[in-house]
Protein backbone atom coordinates (compact mmCIF):
# COMPACT_ATOMS: atom_id res chain seq x y z
CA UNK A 1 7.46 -130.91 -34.41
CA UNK A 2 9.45 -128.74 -36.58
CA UNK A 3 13.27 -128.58 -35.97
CA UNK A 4 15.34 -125.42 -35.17
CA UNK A 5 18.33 -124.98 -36.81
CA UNK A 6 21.15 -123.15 -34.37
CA UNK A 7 21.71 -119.56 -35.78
CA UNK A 8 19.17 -119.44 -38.41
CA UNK A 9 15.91 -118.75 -36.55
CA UNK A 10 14.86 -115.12 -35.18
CA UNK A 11 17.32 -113.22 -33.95
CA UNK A 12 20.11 -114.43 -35.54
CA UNK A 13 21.16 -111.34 -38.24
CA UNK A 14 20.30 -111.73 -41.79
CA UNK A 15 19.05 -115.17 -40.65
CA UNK A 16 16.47 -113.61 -38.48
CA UNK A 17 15.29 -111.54 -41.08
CA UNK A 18 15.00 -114.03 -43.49
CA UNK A 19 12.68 -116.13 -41.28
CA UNK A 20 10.61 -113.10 -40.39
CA UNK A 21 10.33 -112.64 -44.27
CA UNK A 22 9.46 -116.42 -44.43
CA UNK A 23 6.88 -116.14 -41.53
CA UNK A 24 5.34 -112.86 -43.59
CA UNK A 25 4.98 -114.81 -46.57
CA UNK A 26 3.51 -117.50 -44.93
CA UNK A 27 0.41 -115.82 -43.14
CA UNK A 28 0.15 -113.79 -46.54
CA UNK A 29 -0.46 -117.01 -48.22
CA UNK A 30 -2.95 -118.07 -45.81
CA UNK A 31 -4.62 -114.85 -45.54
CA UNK A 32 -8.51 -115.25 -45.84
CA UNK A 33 -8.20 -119.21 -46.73
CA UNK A 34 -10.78 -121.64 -45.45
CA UNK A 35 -9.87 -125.02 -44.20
CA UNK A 36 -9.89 -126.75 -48.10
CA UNK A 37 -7.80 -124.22 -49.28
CA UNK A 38 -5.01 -123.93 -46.69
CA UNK A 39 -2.89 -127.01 -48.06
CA UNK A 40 -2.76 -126.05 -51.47
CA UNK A 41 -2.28 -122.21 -50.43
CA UNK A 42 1.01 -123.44 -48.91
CA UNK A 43 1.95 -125.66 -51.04
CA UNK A 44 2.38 -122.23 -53.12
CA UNK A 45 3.62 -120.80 -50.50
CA UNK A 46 7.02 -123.33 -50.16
CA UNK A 47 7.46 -122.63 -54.17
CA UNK A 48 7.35 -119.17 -53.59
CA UNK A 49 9.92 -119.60 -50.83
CA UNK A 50 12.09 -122.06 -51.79
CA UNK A 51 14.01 -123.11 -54.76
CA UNK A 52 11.54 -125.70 -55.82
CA UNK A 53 9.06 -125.97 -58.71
CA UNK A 54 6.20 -127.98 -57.10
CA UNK A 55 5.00 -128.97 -54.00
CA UNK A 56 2.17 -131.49 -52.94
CA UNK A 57 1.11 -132.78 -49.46
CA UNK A 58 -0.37 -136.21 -48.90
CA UNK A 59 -2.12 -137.06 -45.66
CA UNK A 60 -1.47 -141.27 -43.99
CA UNK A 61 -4.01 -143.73 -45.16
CA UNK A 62 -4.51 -147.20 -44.48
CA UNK A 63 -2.86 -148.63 -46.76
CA UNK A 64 -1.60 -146.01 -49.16
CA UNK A 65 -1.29 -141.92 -48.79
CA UNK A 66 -4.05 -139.92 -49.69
CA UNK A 67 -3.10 -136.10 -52.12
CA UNK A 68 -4.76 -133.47 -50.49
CA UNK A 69 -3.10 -130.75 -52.37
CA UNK A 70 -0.80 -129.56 -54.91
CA UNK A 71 1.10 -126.54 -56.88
CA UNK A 72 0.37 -128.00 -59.81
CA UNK A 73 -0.22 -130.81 -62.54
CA UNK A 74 3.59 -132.24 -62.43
CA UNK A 75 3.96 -132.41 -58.52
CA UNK A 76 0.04 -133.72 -58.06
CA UNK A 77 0.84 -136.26 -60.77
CA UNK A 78 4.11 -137.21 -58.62
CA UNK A 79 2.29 -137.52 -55.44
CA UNK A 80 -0.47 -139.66 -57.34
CA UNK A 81 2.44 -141.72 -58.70
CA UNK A 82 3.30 -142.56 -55.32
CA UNK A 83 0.39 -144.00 -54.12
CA UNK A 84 0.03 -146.00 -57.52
CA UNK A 85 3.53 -147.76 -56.81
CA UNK A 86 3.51 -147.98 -53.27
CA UNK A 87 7.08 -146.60 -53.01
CA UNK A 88 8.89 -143.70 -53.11
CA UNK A 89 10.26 -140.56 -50.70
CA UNK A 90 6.79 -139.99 -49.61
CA UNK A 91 6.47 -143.68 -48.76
CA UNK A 92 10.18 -143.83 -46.73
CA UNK A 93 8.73 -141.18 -45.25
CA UNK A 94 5.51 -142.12 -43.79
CA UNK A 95 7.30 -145.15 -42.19
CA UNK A 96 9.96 -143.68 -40.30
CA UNK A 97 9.02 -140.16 -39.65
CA UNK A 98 12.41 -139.04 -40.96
CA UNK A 99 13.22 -136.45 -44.03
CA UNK A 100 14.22 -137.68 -47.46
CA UNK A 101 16.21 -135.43 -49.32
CA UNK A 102 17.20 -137.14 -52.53
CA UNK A 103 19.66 -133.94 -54.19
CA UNK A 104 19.64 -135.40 -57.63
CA UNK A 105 17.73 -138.54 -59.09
CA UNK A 106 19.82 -139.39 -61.57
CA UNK A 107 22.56 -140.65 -58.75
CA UNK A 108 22.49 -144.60 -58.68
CA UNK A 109 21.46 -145.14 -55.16
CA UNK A 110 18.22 -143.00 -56.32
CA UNK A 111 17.73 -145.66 -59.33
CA UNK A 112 18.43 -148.23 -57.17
CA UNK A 113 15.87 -147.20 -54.40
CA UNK A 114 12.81 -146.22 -56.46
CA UNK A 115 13.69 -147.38 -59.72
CA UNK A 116 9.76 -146.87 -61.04
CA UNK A 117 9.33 -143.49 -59.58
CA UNK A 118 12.69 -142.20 -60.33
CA UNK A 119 12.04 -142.73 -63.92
CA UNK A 120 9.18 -141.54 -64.17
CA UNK A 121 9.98 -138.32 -61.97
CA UNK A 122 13.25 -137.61 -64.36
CA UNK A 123 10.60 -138.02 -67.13
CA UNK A 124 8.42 -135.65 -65.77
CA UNK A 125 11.53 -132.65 -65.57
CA UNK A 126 12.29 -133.55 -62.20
CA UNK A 127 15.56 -133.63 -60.64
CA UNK A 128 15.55 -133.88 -57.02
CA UNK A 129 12.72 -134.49 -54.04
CA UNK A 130 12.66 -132.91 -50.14
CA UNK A 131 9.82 -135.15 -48.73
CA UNK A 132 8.80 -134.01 -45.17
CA UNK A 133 7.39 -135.19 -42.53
CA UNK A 134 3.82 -134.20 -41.31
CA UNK A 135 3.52 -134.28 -37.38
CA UNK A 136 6.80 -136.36 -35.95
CA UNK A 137 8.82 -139.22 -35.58
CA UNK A 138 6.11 -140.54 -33.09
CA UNK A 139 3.19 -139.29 -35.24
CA UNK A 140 3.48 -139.10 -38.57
CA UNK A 141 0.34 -137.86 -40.35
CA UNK A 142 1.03 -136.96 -43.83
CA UNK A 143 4.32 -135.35 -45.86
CA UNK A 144 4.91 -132.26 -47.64
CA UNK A 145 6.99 -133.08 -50.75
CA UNK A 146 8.76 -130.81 -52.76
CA UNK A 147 9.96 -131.17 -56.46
CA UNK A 148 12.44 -128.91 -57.62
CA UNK A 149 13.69 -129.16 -61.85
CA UNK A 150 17.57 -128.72 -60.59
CA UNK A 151 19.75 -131.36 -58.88
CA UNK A 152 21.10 -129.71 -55.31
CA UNK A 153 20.72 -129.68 -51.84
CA UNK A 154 18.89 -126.88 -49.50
CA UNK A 155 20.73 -124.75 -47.71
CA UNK A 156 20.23 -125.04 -43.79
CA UNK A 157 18.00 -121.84 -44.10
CA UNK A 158 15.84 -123.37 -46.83
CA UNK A 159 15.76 -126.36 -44.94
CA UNK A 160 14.39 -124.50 -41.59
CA UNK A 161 11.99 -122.72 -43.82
CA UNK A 162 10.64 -126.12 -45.75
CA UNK A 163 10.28 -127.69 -41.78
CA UNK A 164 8.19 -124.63 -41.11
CA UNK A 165 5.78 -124.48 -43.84
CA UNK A 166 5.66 -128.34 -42.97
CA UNK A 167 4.60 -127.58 -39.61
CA UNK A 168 1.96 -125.12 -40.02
CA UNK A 169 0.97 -127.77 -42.55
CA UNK A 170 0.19 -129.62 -39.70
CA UNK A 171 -1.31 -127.61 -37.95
CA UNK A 172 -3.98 -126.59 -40.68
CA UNK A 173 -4.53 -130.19 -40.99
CA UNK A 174 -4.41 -131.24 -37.23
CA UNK A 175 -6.25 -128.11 -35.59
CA UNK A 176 -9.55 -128.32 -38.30
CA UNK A 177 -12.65 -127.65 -35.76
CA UNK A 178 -15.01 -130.63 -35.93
CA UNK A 179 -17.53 -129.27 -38.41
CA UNK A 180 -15.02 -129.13 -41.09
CA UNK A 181 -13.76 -132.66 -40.60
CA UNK A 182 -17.07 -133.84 -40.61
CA UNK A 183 -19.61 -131.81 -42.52
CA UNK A 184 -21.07 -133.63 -45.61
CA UNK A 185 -19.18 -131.35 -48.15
CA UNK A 186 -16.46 -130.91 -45.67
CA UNK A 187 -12.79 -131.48 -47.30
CA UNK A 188 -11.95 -134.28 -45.48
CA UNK A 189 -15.07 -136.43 -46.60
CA UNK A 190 -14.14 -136.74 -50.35
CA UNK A 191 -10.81 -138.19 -48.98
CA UNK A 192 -12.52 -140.68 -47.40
CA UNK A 193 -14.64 -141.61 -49.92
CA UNK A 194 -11.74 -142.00 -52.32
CA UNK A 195 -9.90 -144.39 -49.47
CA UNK A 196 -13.12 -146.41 -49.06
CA UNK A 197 -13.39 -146.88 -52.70
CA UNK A 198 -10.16 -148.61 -52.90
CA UNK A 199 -10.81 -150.61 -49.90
CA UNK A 200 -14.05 -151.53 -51.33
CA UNK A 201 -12.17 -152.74 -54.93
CA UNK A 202 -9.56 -154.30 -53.00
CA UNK A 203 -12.09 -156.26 -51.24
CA UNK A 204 -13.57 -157.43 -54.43
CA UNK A 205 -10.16 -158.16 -56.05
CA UNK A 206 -9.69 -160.50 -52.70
CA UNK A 207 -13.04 -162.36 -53.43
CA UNK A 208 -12.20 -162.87 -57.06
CA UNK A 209 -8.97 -164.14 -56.91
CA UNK A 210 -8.99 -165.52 -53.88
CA UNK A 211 -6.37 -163.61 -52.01
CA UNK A 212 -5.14 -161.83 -49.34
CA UNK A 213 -5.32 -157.87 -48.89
CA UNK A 214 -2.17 -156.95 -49.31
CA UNK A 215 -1.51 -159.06 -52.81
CA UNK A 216 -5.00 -157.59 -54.05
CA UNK A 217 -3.63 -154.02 -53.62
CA UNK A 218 -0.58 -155.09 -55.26
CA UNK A 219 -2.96 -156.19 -57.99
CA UNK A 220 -4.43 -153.04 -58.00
CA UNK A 221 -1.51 -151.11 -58.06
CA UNK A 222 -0.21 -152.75 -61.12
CA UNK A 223 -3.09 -153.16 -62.75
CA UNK A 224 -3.50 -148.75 -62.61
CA UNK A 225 0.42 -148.49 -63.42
CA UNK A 226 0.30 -150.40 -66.41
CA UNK A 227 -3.24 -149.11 -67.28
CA UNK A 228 -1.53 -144.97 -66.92
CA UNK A 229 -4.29 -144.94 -64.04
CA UNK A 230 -4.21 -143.65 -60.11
CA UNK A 231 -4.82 -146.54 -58.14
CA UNK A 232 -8.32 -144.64 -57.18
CA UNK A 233 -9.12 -144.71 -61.05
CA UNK A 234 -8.43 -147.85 -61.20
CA UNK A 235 -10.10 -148.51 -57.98
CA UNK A 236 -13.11 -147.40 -59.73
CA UNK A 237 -13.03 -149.27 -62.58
CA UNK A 238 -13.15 -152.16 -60.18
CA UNK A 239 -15.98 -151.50 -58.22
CA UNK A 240 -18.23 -150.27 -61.45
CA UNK A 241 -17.48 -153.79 -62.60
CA UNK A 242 -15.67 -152.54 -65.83
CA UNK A 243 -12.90 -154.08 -64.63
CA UNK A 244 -12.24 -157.83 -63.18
CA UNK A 245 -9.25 -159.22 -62.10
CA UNK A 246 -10.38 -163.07 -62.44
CA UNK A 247 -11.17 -162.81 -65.82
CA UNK A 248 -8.47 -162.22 -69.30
């Protein structure tokens, strides 16, 4: 689930201290936290550890990722971008269970990938993106994405310590006992309200128009870009009727 990196893990000198010291810091930041408040406590956690300025995690929906948790305002509004456009690192991600590690947006095959999102991210003071995977190749349940100000690449050490802040990730997300997945107030059930409110205005942007789902989240999707709204704003909007999509 999380990948070793030869001669950087315990053991290994310096190395092994430094992932002792990561490990530390890690059940530090989790010290005391309750199931809602794990993702976001290590989403600090991998700014504290890493040369990064934000971090958010996003958990596999349906049809678009759902934020669970952030550092901040910049990297929530990033990971809320994503899910608006329907593209970017978190979105490569997601579908092949494979790292993204874009070292510097402003490089053309970055433009050229996620045109929207890289503009807007370089807008936003960001530089480059590490999005990781949440689970495996195989199983793939959400990604950890980190935003750092500065154009560069981690360092294998950095990298070993961003794969294990990913995996407890997944654990804390994975390993919830049942009454916090399902309680009324639990965490996860706002999620899935959220997700069932878009499929609910995507379901009433297929009636109006006549059209198929995945041209009516399209629809939506635009419709919130152009509109500066999350697609679960706009989502709302929809389903409160202040907003139709066969009408001017």
């Amino acid at each position: 689930m999380v990948g070793v990196w030869p001669g950087d893990g315990p053991g290994s000198g310096r190395g092994g201290e430094e992932y002792e010291r990561a490990v530390g810091a890690i059940a530090a930041g989790l010290r005391g936290a309750g199931p809602a408040e794990a993702p976001r406590r290590l989403c600090e956690v991998a700014v504290d550890l890493l040369p990064v300025d934000g971090a958010s995690v996003s958990l596999r929906g349906d049809s678009m990722p759902l934020q669970l948790a952030a550092s901040g305002g910049v990297a929530a509004r990033l990971a809320q971008l994503q899910a608006t456009l329907g593209d970017g690192p978190c979105h490569h991600v997601l579908r092949t269970g494979a790292p993204v590690l874009a070292r510097d947006l402003e490089a053309g095959s970055c433009a050229d990938r996620w045109p929207v999102f890289t503009q807007q991210a370089l807008g936003s003071g960001v530089r480059a993106v590490y999005a990781l995977p949440l689970g495996s190749t195989a199983v793939c349940v959400g990604t950890l994405d980190l935003y750092s100000a500065s154009p560069g690449s981690l360092t294998a050490h950095q990298l070993h310590v961003a794969l294990l802040v990913a995996g407890v990730m997944t654990v804390a997300l994975t390993d919830l006992p049942f009454d916090a997945r399902d309680a009324d107030d639990g965490w996860l059930s706002g999620l899935a309200a959220d997700h069932d409110r878009v499929h609910q205005a995507v379901g009433m942007i297929m009636a109006q128009l006549g059209v198929g789902a995945d041209e009516a989240l399209a629809r939506l999707r635009g419709d919130a870009f152009a509109h500066d709204l999350t697609v679960l704003e706009a989502a709302l909007d929809v389903v409160a009727r202040r907003r139709r999509f066969d009408m001017p």
